[in-house]
C-alpha atoms as a PDB file:
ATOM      1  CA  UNK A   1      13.690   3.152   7.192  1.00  0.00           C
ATOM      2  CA  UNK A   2      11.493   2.182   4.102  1.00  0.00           C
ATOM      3  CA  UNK A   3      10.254  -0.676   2.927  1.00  0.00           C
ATOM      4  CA  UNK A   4      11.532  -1.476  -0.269  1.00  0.00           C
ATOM      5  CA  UNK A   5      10.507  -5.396  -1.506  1.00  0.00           C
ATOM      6  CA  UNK A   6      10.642  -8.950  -0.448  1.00  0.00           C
ATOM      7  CA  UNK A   7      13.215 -10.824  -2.112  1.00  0.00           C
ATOM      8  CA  UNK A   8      13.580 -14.848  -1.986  1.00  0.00           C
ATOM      9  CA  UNK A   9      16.410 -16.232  -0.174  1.00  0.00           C
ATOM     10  CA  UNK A  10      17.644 -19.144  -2.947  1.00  0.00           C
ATOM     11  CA  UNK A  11      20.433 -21.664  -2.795  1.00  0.00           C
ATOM     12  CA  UNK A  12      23.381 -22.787  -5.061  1.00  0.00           C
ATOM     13  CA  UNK A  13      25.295 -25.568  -3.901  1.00  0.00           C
ATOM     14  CA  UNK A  14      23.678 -25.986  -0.890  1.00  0.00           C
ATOM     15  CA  UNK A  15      25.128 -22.632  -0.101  1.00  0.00           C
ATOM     16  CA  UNK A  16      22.062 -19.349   0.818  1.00  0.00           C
ATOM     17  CA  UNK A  17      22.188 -17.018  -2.222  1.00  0.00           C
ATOM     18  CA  UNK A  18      20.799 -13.944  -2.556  1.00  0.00           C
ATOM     19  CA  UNK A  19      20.138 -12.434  -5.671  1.00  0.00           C
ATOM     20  CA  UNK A  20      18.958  -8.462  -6.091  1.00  0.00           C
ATOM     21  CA  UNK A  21      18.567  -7.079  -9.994  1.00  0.00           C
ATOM     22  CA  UNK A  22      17.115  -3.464 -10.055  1.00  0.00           C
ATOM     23  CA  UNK A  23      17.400  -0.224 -11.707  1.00  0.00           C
ATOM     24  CA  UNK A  24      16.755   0.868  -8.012  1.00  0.00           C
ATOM     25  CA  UNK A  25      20.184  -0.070  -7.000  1.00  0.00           C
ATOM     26  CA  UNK A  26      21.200   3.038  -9.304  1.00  0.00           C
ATOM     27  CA  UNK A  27      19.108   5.428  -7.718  1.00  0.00           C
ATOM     28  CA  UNK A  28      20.198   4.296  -3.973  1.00  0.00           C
ATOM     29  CA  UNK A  29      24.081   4.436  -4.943  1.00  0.00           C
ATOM     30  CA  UNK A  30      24.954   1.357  -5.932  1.00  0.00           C
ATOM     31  CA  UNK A  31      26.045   1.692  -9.702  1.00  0.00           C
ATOM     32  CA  UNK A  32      27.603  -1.178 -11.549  1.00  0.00           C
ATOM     33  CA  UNK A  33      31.346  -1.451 -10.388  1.00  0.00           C
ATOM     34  CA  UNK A  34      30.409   0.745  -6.953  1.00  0.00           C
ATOM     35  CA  UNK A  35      32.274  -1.184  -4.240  1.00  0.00           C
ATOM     36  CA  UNK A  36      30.145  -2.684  -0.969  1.00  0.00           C
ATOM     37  CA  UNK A  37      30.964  -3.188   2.941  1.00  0.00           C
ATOM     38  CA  UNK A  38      28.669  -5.778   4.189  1.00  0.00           C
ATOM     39  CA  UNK A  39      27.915  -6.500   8.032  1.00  0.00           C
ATOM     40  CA  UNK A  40      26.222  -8.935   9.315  1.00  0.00           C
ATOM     41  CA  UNK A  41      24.743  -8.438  12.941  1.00  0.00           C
ATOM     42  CA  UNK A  42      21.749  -9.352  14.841  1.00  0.00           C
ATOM     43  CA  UNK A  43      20.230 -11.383  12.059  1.00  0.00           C
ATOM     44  CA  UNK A  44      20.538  -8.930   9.654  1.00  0.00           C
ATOM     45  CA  UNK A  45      23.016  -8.041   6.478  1.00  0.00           C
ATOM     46  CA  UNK A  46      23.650  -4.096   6.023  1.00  0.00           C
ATOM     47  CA  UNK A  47      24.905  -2.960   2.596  1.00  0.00           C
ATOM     48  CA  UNK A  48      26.420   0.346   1.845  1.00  0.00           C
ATOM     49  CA  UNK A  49      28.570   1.869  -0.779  1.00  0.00           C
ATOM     50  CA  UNK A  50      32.532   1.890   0.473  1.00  0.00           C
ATOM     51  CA  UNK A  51      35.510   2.883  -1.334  1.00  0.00           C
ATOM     52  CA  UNK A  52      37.281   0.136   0.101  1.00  0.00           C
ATOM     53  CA  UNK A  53      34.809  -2.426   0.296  1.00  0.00           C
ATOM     54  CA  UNK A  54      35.537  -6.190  -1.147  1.00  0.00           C
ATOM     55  CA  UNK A  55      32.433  -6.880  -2.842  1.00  0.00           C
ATOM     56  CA  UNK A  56      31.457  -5.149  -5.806  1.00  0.00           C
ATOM     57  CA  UNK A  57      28.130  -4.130  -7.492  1.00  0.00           C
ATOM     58  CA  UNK A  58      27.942  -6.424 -10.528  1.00  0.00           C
ATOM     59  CA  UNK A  59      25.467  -5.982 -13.929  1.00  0.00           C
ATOM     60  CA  UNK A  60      24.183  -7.439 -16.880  1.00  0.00           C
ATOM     61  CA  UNK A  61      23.578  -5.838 -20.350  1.00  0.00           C
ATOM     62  CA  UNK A  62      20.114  -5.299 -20.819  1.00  0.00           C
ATOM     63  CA  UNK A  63      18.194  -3.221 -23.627  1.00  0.00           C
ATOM     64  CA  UNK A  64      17.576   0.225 -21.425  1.00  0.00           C
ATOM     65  CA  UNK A  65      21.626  -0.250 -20.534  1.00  0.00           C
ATOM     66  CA  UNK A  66      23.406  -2.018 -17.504  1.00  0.00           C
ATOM     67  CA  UNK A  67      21.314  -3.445 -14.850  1.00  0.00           C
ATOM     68  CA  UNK A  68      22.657  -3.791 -11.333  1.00  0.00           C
ATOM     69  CA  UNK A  69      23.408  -7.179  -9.950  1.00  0.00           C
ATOM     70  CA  UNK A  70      24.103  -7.570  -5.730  1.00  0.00           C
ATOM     71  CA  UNK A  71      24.626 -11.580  -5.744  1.00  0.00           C
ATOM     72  CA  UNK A  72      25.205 -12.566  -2.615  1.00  0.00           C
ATOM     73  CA  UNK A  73      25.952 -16.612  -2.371  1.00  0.00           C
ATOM     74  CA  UNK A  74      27.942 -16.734   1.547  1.00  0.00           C
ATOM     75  CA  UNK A  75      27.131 -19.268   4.608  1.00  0.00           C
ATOM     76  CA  UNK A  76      29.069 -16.972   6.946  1.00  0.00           C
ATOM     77  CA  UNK A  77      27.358 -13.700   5.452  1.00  0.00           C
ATOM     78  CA  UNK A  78      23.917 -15.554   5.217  1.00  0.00           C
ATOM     79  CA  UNK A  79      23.846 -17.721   7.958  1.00  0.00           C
ATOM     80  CA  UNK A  80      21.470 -16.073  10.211  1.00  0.00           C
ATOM     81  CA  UNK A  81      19.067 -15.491   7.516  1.00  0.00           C
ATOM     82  CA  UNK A  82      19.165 -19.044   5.593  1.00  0.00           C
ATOM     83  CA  UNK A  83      15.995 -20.537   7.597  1.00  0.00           C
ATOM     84  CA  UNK A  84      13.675 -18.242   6.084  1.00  0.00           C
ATOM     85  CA  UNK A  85      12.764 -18.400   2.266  1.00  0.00           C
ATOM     86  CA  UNK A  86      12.539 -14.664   2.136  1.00  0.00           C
ATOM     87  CA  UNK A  87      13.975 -11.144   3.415  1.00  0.00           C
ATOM     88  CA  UNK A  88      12.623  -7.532   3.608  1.00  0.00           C
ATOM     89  CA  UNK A  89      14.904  -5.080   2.047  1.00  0.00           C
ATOM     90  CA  UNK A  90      14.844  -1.920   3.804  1.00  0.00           C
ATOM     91  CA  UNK A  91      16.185   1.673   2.796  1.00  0.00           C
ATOM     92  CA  UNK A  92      18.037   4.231   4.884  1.00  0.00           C
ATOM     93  CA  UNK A  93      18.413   7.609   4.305  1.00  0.00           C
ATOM     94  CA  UNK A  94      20.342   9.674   4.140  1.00  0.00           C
ATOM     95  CA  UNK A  95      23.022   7.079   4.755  1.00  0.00           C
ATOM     96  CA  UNK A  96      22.522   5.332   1.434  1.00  0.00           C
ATOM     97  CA  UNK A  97      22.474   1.917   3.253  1.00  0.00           C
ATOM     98  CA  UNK A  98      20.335  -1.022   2.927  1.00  0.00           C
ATOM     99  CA  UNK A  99      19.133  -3.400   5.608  1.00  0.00           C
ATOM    100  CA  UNK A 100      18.027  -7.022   4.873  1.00  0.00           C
ATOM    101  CA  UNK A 101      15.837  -8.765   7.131  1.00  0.00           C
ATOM    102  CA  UNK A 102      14.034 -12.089   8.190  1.00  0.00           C
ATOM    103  CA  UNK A 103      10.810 -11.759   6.093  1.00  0.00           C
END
């Protein structure tokens, strides 16, 4: 696995959000409109590209073109993770996954 970044774990309505916006998420798979199957195990979320995953990869318009948005705002998905104010975001290949942990 590789290290990617450290990301702050926020809130909105007293609900744990988390909130990734990267041109990276192109490069690892997830394009805007790719759908996402998310797990949650161990204290840890896993994200990968799925055909029939519920989640989708969201985006904003930027100058340079479409940004990639992953917005994650879910007590059940984020509930092992909401006590810290931070994850690690982790890369696997060749799986095109990401793991985020407890930072």
């Amino acid at each position: 696995m590789n290290f990617l970044s450290v990301q702050p774990l926020g809130r909105n309505r007293a609900v744990p959000r988390l909130w990734i916006e990267s041109q990276r998420l192109n490069r690892l798979g997830f394009t805007p409109g790719t759908p996402l199957e998310i797990r949650s195990q161990s204290g840890q979320l896993t994200l990968k590209p799925a055909i029939l995953g519920e989640n989708h990869v969201s985006s904003r318009l930027v100058p340079a073109g479409r940004l990639p948005i992953i917005d994650l705002a879910s007590q059940s998905l984020l509930s092992g993770l909401a006590e810290y104010s931070g994850v690690k975001i982790v890369e696997s290949r060749p799986q095109k996954k990401w793991g985020i942990l407890p930072a």
